[in-house]
N, C-alpha and C. Protein backbone atom coordinates (compact mmCIF):
# COMPACT_ATOMS: atom_id res chain seq x y z
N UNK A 1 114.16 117.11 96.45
CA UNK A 1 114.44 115.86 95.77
C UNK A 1 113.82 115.94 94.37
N UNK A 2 114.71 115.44 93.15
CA UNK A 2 114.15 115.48 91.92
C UNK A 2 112.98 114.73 91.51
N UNK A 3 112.37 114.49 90.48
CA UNK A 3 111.75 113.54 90.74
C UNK A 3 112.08 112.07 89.76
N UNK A 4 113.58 112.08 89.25
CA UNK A 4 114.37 111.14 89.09
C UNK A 4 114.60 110.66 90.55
N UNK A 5 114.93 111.35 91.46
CA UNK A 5 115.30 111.25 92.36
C UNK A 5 114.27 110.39 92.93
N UNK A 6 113.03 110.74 93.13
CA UNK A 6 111.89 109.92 94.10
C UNK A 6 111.29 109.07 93.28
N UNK A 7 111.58 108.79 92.01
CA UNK A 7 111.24 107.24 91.22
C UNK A 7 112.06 106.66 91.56
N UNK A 8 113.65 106.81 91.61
CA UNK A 8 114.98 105.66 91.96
C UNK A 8 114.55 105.55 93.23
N UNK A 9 114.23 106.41 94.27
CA UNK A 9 114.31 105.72 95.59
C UNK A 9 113.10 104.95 95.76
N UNK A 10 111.74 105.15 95.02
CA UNK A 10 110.39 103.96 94.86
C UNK A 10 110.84 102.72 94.83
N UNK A 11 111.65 102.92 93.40
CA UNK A 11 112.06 101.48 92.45
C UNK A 11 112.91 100.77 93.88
N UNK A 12 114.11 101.94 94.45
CA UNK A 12 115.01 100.83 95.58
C UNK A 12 113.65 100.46 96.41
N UNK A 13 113.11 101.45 96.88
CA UNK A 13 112.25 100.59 98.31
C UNK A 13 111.41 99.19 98.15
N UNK A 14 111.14 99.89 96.69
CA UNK A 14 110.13 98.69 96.09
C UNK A 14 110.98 97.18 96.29
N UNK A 15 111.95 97.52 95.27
CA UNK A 15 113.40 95.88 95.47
C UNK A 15 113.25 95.79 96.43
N UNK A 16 113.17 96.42 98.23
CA UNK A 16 113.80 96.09 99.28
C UNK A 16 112.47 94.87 99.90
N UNK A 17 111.53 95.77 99.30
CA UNK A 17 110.02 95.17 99.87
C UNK A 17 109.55 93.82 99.48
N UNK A 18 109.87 93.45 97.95
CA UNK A 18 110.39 92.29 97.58
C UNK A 18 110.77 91.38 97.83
N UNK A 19 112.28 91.78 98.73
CA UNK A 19 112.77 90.50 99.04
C UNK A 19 112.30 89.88 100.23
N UNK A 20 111.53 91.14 101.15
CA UNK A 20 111.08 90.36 102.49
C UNK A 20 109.59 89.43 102.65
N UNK A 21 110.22 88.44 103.31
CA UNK A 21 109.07 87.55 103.58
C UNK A 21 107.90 88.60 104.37
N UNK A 22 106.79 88.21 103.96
CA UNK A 22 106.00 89.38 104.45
C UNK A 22 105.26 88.65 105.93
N UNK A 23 105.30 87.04 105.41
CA UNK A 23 104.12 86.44 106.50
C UNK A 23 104.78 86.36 107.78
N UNK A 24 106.46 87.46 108.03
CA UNK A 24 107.27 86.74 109.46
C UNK A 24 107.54 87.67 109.82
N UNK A 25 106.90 89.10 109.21
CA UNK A 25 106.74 90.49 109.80
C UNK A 25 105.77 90.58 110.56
N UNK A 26 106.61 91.57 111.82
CA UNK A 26 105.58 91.70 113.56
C UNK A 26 104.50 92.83 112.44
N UNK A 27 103.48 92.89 113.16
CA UNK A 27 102.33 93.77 112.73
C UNK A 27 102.93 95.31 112.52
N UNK A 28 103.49 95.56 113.54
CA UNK A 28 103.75 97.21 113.13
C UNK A 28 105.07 97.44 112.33
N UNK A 29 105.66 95.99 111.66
CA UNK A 29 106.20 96.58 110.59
C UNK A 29 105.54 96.65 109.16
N UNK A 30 104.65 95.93 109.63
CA UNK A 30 103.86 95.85 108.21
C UNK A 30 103.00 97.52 108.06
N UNK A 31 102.95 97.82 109.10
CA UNK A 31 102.00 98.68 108.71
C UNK A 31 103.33 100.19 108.18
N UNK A 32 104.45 100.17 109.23
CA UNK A 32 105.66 101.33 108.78
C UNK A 32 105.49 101.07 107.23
N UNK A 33 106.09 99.41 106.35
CA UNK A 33 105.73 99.48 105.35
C UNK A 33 105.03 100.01 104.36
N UNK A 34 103.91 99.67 104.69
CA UNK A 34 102.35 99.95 104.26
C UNK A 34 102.14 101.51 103.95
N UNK A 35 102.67 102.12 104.89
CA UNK A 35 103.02 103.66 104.78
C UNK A 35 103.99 104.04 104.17
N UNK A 36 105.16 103.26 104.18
CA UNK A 36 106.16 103.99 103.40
C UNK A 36 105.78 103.64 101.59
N UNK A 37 105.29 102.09 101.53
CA UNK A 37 104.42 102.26 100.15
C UNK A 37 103.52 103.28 99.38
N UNK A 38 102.48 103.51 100.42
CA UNK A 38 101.94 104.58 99.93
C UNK A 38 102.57 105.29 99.45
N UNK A 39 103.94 106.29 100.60
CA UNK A 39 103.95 107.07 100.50
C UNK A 39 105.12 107.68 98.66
N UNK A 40 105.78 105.83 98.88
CA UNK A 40 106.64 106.33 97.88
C UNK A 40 105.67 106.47 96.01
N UNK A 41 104.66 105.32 96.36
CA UNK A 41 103.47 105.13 95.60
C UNK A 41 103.03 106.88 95.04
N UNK A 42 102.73 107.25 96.23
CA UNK A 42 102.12 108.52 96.02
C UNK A 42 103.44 109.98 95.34
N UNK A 43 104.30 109.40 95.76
CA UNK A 43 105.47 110.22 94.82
C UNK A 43 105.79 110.01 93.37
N UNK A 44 105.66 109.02 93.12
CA UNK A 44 105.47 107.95 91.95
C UNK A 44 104.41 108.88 90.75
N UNK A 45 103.37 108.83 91.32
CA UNK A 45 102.11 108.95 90.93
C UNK A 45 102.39 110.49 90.61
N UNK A 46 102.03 111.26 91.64
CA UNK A 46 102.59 112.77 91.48
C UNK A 46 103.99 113.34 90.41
N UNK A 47 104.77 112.42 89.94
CA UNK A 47 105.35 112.61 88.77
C UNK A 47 105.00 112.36 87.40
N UNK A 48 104.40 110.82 87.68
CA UNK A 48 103.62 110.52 86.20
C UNK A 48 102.63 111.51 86.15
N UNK A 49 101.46 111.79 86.70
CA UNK A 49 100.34 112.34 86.86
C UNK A 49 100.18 114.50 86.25
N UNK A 50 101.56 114.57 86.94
CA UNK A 50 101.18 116.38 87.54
C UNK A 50 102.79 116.87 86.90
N UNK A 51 104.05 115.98 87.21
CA UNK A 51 105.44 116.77 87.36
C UNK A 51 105.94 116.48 85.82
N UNK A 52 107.04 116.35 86.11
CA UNK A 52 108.06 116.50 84.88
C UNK A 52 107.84 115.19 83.73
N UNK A 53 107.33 114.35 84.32
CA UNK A 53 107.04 113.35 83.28
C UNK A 53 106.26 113.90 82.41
N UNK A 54 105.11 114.90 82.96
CA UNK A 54 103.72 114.86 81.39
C UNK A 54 104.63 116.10 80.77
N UNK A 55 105.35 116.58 81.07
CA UNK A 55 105.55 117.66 80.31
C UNK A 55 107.00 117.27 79.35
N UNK A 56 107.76 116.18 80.07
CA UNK A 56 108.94 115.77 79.46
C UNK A 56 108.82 115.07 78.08
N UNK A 57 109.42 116.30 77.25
CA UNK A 57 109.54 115.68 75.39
C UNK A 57 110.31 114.35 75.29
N UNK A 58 110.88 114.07 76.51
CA UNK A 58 112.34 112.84 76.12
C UNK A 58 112.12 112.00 76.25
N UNK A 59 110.64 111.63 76.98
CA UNK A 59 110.16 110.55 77.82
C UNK A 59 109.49 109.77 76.54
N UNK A 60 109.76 108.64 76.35
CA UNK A 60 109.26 107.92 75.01
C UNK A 60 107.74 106.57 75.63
N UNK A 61 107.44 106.05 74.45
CA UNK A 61 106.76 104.93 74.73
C UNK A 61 107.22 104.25 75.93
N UNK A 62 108.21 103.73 75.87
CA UNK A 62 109.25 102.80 76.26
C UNK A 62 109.14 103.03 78.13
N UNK A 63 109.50 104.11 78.23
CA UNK A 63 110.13 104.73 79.60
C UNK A 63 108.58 105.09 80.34
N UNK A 64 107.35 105.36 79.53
CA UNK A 64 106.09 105.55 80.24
C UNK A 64 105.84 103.96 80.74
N UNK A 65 106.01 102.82 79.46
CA UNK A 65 105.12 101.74 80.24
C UNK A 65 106.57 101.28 81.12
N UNK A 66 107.58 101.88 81.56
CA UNK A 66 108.30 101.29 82.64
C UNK A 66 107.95 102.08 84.06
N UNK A 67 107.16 103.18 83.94
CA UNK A 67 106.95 103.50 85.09
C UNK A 67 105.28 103.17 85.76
N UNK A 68 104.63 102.99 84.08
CA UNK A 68 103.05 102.53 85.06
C UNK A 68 103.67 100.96 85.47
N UNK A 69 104.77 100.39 84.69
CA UNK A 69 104.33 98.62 85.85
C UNK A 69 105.13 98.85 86.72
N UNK A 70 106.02 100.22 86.69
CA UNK A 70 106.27 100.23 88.76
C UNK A 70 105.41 100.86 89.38
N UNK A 71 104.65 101.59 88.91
CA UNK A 71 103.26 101.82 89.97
C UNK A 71 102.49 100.34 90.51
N UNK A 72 102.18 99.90 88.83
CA UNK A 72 101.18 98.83 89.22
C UNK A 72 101.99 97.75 90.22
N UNK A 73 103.49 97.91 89.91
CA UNK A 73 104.22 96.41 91.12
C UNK A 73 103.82 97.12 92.33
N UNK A 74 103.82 98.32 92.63
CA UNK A 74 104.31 98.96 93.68
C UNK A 74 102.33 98.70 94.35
N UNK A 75 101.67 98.92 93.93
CA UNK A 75 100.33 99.05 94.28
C UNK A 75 99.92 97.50 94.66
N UNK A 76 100.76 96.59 94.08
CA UNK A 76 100.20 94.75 93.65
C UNK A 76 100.61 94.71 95.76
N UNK A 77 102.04 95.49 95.54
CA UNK A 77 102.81 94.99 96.47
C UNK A 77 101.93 95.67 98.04
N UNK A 78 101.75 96.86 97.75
CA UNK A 78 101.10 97.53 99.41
C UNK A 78 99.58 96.92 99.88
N UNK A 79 99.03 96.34 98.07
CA UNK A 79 97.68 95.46 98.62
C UNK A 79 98.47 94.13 99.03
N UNK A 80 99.17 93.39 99.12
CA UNK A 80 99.55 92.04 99.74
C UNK A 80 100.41 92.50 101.16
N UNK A 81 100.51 93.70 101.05
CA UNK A 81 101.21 94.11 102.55
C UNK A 81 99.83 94.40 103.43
N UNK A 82 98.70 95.14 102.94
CA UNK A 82 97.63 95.54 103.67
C UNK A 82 96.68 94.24 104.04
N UNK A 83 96.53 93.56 103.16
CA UNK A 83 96.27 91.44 103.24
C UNK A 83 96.42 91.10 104.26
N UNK A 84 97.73 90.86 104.59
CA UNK A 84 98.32 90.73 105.60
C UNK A 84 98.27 91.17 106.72
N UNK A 85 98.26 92.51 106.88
CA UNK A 85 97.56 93.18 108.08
C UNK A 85 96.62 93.01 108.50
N UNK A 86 95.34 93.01 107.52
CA UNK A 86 93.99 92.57 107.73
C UNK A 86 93.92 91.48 108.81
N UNK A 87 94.83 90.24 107.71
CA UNK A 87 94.70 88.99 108.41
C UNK A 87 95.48 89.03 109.74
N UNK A 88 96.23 89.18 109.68
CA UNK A 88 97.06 89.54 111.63
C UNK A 88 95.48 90.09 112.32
N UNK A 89 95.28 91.38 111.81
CA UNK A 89 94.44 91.84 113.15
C UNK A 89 93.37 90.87 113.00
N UNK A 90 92.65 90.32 112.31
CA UNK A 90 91.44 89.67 112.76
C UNK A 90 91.97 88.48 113.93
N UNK A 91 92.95 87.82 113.27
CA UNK A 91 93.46 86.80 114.02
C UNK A 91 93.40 86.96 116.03
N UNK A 92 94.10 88.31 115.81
CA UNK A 92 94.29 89.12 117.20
C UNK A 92 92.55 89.02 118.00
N UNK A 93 92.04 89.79 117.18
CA UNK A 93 90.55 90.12 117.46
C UNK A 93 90.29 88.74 117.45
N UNK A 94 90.06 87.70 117.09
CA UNK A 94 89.51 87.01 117.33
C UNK A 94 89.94 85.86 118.82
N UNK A 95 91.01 85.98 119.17
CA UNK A 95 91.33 85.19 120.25
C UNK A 95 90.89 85.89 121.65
């Protein structure tokens, strides 16, 4: 996979993650989530960071701060997914 390729599929998962209400997800989807955030997070990251982005001449001002505020949405978003988890399990634990 390119890594055009694994920023467009971040950016889709990210939209998908978006639209769902998070507080009417059973616990273990939050957590599939939670993982697939990371994981697309961590693909994300590994391009800005290491791949074709630092080395790409074409990549302007413009196109860098569009990919740190999809990190930073993408990071806003797996801490209000992990929130959530928190709060489920204590809830659990506590009854």
């Amino acid at each position: 996979m390119s890594a055009d390729q694994r920023v467009t599929a971040a950016r889709e998962y990210l939209g998908y993650a978006r639209k769902v209400t998070l507080a009417d997800l059973p616990h273990s989807v939050l957590l599939r989530m939670a993982a697939e955030l990371r994981r697309q997070l961590g693909q994300v990251l590994d391009y800005v960071t290491e791949g074709e982005a630092v080395t790409e001449p074409l990549l302007d001002e413009e196109v860098w701060q569009a990919l740190l505020t999809e990190v930073s949405e993408m990071r806003d978003h797996l801490d209000r997914v992990l929130r959530i988890v928190r709060q489920l399990v204590q809830r659990e634990v506590s009854q």
